[in-house]
C-alpha atoms as a PDB file:
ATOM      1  CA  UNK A   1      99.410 -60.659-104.478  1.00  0.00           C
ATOM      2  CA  UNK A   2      95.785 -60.984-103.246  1.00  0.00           C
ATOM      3  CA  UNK A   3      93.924 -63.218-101.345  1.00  0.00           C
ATOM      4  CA  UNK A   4      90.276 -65.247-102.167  1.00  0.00           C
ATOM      5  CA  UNK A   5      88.573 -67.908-100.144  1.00  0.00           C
ATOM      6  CA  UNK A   6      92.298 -68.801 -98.612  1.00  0.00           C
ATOM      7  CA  UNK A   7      94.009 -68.864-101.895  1.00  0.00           C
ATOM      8  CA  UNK A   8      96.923 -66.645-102.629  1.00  0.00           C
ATOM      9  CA  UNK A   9      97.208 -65.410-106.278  1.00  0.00           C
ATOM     10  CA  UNK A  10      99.437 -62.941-108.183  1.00  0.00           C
ATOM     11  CA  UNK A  11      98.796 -61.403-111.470  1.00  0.00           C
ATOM     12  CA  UNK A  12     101.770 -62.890-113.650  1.00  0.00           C
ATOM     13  CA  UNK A  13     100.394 -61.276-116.816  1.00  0.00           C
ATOM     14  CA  UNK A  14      98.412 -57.952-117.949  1.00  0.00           C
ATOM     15  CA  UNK A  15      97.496 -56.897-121.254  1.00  0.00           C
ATOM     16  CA  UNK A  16      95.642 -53.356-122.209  1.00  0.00           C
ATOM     17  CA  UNK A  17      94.902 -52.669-118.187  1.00  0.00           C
ATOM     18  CA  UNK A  18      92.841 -56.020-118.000  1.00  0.00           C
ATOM     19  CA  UNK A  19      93.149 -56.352-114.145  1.00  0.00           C
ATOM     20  CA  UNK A  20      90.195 -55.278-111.843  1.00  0.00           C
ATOM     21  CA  UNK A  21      89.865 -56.615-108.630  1.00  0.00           C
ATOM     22  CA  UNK A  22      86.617 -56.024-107.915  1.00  0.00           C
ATOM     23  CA  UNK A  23      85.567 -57.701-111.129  1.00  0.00           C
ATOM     24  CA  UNK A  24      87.518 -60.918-110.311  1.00  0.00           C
ATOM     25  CA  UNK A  25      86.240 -60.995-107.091  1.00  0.00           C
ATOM     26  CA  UNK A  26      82.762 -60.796-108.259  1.00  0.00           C
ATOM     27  CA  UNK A  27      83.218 -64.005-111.230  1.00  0.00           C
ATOM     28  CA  UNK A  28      85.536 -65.688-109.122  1.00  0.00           C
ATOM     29  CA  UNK A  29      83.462 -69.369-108.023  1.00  0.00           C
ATOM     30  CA  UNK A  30      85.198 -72.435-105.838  1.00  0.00           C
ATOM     31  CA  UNK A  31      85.072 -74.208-108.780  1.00  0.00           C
ATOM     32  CA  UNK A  32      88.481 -72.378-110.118  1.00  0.00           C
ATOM     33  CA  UNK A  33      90.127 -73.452-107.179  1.00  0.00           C
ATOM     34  CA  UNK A  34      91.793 -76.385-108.370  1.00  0.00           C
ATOM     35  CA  UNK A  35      93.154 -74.501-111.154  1.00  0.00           C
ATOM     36  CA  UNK A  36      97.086 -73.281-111.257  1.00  0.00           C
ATOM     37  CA  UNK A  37      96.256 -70.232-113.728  1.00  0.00           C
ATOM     38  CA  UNK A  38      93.309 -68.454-114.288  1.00  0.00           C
ATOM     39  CA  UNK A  39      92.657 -66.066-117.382  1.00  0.00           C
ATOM     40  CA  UNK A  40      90.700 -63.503-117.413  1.00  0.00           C
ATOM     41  CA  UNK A  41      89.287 -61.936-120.137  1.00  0.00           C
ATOM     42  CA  UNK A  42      86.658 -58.433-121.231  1.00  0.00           C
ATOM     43  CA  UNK A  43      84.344 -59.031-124.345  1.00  0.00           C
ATOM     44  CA  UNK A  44      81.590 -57.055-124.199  1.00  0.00           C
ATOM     45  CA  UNK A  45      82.333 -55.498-121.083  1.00  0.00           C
ATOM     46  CA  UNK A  46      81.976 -58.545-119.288  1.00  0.00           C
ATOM     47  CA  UNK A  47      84.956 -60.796-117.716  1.00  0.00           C
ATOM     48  CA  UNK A  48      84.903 -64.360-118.436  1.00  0.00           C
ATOM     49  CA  UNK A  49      87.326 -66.627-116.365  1.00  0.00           C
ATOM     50  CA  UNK A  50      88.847 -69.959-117.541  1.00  0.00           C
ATOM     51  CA  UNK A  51      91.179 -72.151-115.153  1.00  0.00           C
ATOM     52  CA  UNK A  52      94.536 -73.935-116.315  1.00  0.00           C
ATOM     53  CA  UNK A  53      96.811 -76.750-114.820  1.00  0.00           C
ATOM     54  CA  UNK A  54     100.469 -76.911-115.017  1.00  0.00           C
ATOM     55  CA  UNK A  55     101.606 -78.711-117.734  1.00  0.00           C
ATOM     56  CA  UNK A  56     102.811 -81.890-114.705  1.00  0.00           C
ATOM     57  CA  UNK A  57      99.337 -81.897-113.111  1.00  0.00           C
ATOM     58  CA  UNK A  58      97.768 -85.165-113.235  1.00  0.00           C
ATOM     59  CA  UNK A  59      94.148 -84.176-114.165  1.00  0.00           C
ATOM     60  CA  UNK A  60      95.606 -81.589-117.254  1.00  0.00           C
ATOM     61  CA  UNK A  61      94.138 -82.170-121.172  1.00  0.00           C
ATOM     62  CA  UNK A  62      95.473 -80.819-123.922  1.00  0.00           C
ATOM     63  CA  UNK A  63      93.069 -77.828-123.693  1.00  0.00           C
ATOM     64  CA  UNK A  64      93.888 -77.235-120.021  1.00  0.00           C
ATOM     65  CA  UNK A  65      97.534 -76.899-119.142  1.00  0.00           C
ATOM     66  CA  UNK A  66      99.434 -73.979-118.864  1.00  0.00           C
ATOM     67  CA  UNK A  67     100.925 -74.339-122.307  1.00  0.00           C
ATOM     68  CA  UNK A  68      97.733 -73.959-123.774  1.00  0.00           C
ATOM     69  CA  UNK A  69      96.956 -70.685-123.033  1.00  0.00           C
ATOM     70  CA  UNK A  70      98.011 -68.288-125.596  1.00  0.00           C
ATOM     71  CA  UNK A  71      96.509 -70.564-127.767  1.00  0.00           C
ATOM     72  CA  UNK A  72      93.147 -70.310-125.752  1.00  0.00           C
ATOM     73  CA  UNK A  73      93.688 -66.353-126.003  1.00  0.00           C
ATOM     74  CA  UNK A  74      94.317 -66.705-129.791  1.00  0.00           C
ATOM     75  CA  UNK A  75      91.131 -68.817-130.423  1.00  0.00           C
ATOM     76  CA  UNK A  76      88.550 -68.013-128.018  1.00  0.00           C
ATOM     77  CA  UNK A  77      88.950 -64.706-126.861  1.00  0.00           C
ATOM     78  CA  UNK A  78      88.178 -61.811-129.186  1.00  0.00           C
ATOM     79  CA  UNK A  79      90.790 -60.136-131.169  1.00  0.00           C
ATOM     80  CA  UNK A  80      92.989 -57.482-129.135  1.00  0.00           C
ATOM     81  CA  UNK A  81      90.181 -58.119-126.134  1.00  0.00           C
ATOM     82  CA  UNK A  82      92.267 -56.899-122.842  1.00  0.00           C
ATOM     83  CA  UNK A  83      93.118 -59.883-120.161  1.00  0.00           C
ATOM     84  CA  UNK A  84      94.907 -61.451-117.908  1.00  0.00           C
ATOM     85  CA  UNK A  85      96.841 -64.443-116.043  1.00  0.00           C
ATOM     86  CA  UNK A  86      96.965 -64.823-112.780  1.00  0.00           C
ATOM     87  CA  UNK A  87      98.804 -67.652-111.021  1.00  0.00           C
ATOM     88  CA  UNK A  88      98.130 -69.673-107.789  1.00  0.00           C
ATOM     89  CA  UNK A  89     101.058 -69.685-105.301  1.00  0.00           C
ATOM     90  CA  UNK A  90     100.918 -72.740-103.049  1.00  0.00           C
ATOM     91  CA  UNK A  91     102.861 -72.827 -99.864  1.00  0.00           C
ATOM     92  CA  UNK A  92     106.020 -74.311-101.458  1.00  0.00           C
ATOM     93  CA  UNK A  93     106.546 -71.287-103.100  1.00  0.00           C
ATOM     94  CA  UNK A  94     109.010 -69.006-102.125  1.00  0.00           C
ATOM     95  CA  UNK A  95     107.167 -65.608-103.043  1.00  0.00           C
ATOM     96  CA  UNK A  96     104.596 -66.953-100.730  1.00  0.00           C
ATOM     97  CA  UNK A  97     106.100 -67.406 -98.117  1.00  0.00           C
ATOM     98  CA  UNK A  98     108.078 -64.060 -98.154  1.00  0.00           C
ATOM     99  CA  UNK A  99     104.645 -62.337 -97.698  1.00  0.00           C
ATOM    100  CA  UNK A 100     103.764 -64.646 -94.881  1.00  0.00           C
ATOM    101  CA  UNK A 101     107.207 -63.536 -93.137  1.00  0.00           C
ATOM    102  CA  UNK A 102     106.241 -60.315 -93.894  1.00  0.00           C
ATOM    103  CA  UNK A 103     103.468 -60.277 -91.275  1.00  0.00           C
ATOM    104  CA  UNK A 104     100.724 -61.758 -94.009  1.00  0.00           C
ATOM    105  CA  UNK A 105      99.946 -58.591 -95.650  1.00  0.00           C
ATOM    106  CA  UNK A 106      98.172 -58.261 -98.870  1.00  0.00           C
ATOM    107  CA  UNK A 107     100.779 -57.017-101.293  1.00  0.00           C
ATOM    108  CA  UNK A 108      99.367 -55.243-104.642  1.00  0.00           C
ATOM    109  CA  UNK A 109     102.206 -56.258-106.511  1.00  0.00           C
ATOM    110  CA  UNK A 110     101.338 -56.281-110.709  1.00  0.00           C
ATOM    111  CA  UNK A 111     103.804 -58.159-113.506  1.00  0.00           C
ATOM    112  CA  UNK A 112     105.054 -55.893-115.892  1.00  0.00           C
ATOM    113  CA  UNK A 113     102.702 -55.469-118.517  1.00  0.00           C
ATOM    114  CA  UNK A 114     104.287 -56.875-121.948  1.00  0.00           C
ATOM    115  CA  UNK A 115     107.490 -57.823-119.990  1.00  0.00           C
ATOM    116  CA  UNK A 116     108.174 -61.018-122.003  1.00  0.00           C
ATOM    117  CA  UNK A 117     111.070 -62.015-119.684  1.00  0.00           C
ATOM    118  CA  UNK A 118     109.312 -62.257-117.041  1.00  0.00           C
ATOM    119  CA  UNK A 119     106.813 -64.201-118.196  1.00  0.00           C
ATOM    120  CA  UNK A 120     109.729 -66.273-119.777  1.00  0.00           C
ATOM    121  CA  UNK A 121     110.752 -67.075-115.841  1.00  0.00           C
ATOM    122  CA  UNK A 122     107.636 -68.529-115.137  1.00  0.00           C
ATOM    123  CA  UNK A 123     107.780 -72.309-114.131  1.00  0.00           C
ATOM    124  CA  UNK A 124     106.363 -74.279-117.021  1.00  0.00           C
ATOM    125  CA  UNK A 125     104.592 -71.485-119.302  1.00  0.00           C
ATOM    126  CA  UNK A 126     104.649 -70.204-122.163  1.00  0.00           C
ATOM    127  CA  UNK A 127     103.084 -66.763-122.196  1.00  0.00           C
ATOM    128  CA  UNK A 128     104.481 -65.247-125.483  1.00  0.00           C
ATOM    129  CA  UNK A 129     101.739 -64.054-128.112  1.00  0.00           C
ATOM    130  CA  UNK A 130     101.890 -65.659-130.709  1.00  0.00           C
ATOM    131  CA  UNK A 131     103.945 -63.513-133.473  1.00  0.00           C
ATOM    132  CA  UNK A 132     103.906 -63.665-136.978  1.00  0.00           C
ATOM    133  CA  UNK A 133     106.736 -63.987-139.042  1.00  0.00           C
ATOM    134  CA  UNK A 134     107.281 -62.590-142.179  1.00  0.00           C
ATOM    135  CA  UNK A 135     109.445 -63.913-144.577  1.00  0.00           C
ATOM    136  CA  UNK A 136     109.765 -61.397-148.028  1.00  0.00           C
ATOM    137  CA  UNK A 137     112.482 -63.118-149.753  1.00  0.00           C
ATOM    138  CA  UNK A 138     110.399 -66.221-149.745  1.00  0.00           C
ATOM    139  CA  UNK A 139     108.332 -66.229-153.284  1.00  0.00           C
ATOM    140  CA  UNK A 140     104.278 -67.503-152.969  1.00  0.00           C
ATOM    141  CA  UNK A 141     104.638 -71.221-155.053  1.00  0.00           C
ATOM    142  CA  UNK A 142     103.104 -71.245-158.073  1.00  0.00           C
ATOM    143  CA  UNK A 143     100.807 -73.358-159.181  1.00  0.00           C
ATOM    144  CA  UNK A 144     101.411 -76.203-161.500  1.00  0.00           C
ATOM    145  CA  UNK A 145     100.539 -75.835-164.811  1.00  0.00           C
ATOM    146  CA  UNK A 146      97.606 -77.965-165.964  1.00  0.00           C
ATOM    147  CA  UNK A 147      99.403 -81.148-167.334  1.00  0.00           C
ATOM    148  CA  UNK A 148     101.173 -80.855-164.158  1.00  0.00           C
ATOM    149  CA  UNK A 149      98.817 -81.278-161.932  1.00  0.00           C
ATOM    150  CA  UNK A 150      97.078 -84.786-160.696  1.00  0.00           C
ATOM    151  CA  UNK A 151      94.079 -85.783-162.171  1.00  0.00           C
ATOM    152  CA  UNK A 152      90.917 -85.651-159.532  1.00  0.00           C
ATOM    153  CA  UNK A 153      89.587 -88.717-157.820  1.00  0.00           C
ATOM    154  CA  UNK A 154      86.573 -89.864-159.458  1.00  0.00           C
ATOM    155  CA  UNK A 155      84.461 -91.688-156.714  1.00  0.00           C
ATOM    156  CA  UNK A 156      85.308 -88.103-154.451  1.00  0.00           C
ATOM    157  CA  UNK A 157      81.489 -87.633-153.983  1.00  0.00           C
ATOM    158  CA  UNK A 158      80.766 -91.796-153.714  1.00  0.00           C
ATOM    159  CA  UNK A 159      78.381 -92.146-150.651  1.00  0.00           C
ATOM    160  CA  UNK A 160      77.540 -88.657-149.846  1.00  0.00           C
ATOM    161  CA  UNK A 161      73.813 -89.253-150.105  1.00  0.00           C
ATOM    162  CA  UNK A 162      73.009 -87.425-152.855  1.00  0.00           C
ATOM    163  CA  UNK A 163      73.181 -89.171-156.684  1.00  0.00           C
ATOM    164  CA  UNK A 164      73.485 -87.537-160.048  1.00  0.00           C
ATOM    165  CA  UNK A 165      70.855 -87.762-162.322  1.00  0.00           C
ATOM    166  CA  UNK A 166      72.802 -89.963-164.433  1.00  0.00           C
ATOM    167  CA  UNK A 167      73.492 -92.478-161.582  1.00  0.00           C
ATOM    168  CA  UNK A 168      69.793 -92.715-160.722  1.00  0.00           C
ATOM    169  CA  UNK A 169      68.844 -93.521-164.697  1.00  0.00           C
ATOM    170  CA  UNK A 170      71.255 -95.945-164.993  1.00  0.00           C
ATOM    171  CA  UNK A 171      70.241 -98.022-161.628  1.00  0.00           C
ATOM    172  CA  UNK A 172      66.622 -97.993-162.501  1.00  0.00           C
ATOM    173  CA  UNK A 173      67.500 -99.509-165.994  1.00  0.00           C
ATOM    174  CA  UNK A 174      69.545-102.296-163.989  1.00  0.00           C
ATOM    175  CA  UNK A 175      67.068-103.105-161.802  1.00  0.00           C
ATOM    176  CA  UNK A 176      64.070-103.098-164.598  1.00  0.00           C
ATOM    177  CA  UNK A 177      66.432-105.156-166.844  1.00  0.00           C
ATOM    178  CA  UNK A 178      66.761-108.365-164.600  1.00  0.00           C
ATOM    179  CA  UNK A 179      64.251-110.885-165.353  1.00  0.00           C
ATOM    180  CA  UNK A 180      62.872-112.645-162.372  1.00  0.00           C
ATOM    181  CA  UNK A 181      63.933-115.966-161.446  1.00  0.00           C
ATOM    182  CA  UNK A 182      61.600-119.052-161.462  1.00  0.00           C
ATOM    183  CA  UNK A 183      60.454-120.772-158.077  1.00  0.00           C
ATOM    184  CA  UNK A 184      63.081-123.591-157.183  1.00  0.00           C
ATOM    185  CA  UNK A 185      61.510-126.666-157.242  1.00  0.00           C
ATOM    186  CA  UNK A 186      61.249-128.259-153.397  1.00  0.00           C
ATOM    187  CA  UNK A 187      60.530-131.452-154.072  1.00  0.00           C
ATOM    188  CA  UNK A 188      62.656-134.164-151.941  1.00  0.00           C
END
């Protein structure tokens, strides 16, 4: 548990020895204040920090709630890139207030690194990596043979821009082949 510009934090999450304080202190800005997670992560030995609401929070998108962000890891970040997650304890929660009762010290205390289950017990996230399943005894489909198959659209390049050869030929011939009207006649 740590302390920055009067906001407690604890480090819920640590992968490949991500966590430097010193680091976080320096990228840490007010504007990741009003963020409930941040994640922190080394490319290019330099940390980048992102914030994250709880899933309930009012002013949460798709791209910024807590649920999001193994999916933010698995996209953004580079692959295998050390991070971390650290969490914002307000002063309804209970871990909080034990350090206050314990005379307000600064606690160093770290998550487990790759402890799933307690990452599990965190209020409304979903910290798991994203794991692929394999399935052997499932066979790759085949295609369909060629009768099988359904035929192609043929208007699938129809307003694109470009034109064929053939389509320009054939409009020019159109347009050369009308034969031009003669004036109406006005006369009341």
């Amino acid at each position: 548990m740590f302390h920055i510009s009067g906001q407690t934090y604890e480090v819920i999450q640590e992968h490949k020895n991500a966590w430097n304080p010193e680091a976080f202190r320096d990228r840490y800005s007010e504007v990741l204040e009003r963020y409930d997670y941040i994640v922190g992560d080394w490319g290019y030995n330099q940390l980048r920090l992102k914030g994250f609401f709880r899933d309930n929070h009012p002013k949460s998108t798709k791209d910024t709630t807590s649920s999001g962000i193994m999916d933010y890891i698995n996209e953004y970040c580079n692959f295998g890139c050390a991070y971390f997650i650290v969490e914002k304890l307000s002063s309804k929660d209970s871990r909080y207030r034990q350090s206050q009762d314990n005379g307000g010290e600064e606690e160093t205390h770290r998550a487990p690194t790759g402890n799933r289950e307690y990452a599990a017990t965190k209020q409304g996230t979903s910290l798991q990596p994203k794991v692929p399943t394999l399935e052997f005894d499932a066979e790759p489909q085949a295609k369909p043979d060629v009768q099988d198959r359904k035929p192609r659209s043929r208007h699938r390049h129809k307003n694109r821009g470009h034109y064929s050869s053939e389509t320009k030929h054939s409009d020019i011939a159109k347009v050369s082949a009308k034969v031009p009207r003669p004036p109406k006649d006005n006369r009341s």
